[in-house]
Protein backbone atom coordinates (compact mmCIF):
# COMPACT_ATOMS: atom_id res chain seq x y z
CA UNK A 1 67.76 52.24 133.06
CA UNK A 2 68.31 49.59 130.21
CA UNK A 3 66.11 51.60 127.52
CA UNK A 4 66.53 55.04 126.73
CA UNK A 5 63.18 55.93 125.14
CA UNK A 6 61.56 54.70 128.19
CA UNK A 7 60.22 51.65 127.54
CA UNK A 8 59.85 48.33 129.52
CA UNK A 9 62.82 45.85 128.42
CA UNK A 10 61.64 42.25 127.91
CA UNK A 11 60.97 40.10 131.18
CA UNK A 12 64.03 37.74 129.63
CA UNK A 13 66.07 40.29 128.68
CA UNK A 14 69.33 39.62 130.25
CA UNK A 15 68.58 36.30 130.93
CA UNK A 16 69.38 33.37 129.21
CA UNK A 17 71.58 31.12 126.65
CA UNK A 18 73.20 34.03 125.12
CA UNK A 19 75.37 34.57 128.10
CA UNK A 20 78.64 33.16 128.64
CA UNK A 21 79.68 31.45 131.55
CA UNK A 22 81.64 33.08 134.15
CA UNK A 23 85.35 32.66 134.41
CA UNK A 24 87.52 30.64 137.32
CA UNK A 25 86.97 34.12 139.59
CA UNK A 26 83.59 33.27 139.47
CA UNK A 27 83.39 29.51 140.48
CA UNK A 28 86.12 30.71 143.42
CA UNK A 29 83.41 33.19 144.93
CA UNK A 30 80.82 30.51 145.08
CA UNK A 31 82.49 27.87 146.24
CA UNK A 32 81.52 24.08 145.54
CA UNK A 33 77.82 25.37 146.51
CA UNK A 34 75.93 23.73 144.16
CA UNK A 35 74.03 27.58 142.80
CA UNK A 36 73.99 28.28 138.92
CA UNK A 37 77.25 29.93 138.27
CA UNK A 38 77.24 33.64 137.94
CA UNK A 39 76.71 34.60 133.96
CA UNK A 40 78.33 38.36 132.59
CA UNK A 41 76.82 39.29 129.72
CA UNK A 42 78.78 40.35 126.74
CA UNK A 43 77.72 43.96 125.40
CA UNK A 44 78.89 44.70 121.62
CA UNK A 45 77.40 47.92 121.44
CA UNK A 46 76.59 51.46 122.91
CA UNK A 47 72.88 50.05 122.15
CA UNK A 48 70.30 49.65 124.51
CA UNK A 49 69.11 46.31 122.98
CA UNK A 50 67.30 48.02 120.40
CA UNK A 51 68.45 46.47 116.74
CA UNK A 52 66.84 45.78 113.61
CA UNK A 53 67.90 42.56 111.87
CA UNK A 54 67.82 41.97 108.45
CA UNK A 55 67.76 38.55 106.39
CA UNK A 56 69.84 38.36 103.77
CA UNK A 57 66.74 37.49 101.86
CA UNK A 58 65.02 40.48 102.73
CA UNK A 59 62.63 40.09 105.68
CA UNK A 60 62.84 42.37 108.52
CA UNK A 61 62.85 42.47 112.30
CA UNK A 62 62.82 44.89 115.01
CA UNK A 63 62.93 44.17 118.43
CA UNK A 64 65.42 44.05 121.41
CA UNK A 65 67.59 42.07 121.48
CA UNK A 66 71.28 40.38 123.87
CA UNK A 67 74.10 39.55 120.96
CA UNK A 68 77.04 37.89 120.99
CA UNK A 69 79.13 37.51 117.48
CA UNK A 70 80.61 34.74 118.87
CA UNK A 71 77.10 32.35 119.04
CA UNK A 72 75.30 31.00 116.31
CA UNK A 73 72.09 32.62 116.84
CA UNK A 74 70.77 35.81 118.85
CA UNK A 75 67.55 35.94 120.63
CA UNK A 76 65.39 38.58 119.86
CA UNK A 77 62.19 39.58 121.40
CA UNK A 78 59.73 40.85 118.08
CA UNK A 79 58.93 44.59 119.26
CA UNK A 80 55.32 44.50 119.17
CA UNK A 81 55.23 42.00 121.60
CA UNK A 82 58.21 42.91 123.90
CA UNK A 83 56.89 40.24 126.46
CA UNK A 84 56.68 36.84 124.07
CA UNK A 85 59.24 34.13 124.19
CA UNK A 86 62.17 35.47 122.34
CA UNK A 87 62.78 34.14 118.93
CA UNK A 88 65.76 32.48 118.13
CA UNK A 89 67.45 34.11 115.03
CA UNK A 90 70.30 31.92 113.09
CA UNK A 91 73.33 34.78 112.47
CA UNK A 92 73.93 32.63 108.87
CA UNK A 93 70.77 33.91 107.73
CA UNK A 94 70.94 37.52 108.43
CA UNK A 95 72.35 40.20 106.25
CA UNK A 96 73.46 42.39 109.11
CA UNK A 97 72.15 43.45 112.47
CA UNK A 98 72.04 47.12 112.87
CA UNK A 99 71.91 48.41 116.27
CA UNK A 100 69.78 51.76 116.43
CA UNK A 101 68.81 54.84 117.88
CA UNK A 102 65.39 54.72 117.16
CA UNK A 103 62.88 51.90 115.76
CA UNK A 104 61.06 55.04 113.64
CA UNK A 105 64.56 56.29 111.84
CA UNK A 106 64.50 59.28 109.34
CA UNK A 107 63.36 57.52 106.37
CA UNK A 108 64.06 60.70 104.30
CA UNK A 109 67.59 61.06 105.65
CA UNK A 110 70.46 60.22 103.25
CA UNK A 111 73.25 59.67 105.30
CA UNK A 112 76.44 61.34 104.08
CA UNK A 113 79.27 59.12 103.24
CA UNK A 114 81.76 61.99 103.54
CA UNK A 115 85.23 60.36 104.10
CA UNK A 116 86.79 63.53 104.91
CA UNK A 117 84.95 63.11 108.76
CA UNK A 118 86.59 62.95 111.64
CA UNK A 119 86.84 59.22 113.22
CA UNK A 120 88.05 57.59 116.50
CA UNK A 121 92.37 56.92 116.87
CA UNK A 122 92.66 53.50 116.08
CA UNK A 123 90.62 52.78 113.68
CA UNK A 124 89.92 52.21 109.69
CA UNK A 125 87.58 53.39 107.57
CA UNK A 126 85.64 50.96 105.33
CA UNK A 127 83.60 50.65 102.73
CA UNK A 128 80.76 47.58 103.46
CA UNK A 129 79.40 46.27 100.08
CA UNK A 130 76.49 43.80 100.56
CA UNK A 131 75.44 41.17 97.65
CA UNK A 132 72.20 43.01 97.16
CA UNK A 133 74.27 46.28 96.35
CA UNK A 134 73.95 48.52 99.13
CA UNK A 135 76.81 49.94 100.15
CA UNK A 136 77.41 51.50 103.59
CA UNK A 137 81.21 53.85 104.93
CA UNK A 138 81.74 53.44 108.47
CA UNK A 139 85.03 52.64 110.60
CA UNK A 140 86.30 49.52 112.14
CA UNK A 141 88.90 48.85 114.73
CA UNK A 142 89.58 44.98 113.16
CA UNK A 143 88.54 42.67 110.48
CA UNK A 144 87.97 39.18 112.48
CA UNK A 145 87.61 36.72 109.96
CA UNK A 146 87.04 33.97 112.73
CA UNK A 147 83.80 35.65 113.47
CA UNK A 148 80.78 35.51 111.49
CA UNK A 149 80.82 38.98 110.23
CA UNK A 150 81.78 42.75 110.66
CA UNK A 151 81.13 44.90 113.42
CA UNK A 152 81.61 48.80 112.01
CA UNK A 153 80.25 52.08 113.10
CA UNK A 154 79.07 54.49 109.89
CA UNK A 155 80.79 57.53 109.94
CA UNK A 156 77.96 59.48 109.64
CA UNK A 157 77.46 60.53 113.63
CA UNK A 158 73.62 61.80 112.66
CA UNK A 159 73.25 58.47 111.02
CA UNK A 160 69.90 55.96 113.06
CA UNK A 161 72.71 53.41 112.81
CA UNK A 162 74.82 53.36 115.98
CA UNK A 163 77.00 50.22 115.00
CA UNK A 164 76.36 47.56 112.56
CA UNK A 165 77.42 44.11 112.74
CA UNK A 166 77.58 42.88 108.77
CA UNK A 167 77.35 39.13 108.01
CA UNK A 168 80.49 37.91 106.24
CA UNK A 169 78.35 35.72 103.81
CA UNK A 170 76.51 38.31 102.29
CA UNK A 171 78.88 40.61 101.73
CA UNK A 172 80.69 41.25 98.05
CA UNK A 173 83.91 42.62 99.90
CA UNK A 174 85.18 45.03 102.21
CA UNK A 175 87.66 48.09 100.71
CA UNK A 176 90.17 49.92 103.42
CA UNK A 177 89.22 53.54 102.53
C-alpha cells in the first residue's frame, strides 16, 4: 500500500508531469506503437508521499506529494483535500521540504543533535543552517551543487523528519561535522 497510516493516496498521485520519461529499454518494448511511453517515477525518499513544505517566507503546507530535485516545481496535493487538483509548488520558493512520519509530529519533542550517534557507512554528518536561523544535524551521502538544494537525513532516528531536502538559496552554509 502507498500510505502507511492508511489513508487513500490522491487519485493523481503517481501520475503526471513530475515523472521522467522512460529510457531507450522502454521505447524498444513498445515498439513504434504509437501508446504514451512508459513513465518510472523517481522516489527520493523512504516517504510515503507524505511531506510538509515550507516557504522560505514562512507559509506552510502539508500534503502528499511525487518529488523530483531535479524539476523546478513539485506537485503537491493540500492534505485536507487529498482529491483537488494538485498545486504546483516552485522549489525556488521553498525553504526545505521535509518528508515525514506523521502530519501531527511531537510538537514537544526536541530532537537531540547528539553527534556522537551512530550513522550509515558512507556518509557525512552536517550541520544545515537556514537564513532564518534554525539549524538542523543530520547526514548526507553528497553535496550536489547542480541541484537546487540538500537532501540530508537528521541524525536523530526518533526525529518526525525522515529526510529533508534543504533549498540551497535559503541556506547560510553547510559545516562537515
Amino acid at each position: 500500500p502507498p500510505f502507511l497510516t492508511g489513508a487513500s493516496p490522491p487519485a493523481w498521485y503517481g501520475r503526471g508531469s513530475m515523472a521522467v520519461q522512460g529510457d531507450r529499454a522502454d521505447q524498444r518494448a513498445h515498439g513504434d506503437r504509437e501508446t504514451p511511453t512508459q513513465r518510472r517515477r523517481l522516489w527520493v525518499s523512504r516517504s510515503p508521499g507524505r511531506v510538509v513544505v515550507r516557504y522560505a517566507d514562512g507559509r506552510l503546507l502539508k500534503g502528499y506529494a511525487d518529488f523530483d530535485p531535479d524539476q523546478p516545481c513539485l506537485r503537491l496535493a493540500p492534505l485536507g483535500e487529498p482529491d483537488a487538483h494538485p498545486l504546483e509548488v516552485p522549489v525556488k520558493e521553498l525553504k526545505a521540504v521535509f518528508f515525514v512520519r506523521t502530519f501531527e509530529g511531537n510538537p514537544g519533542y526536541d530532537e537531540s543533535t547528539d553527534l556522537y550517534q551512530p550513522r550509515p557507512a558512507g556518509t557525512r554528518k552536517v550541520s544545515v543552517r537556514f537564513r532564518d536561523g534554525e539549524e538542523l544535524v543530520g547526514y548526507t551521502r553528497q553535496l550536489d551543487r547542480h541541484r537546487a538544494g540538500l537532501f540530508f537525513t537528521p541524525l536523530d532516528s526518533r526525529s518526525n523528519n525522515l529526510r529533508v531536502f534543504a533549498v540551497f538559496d535559503a541556506l547560510w552554509g553547510v559545516q562537515r561535522l
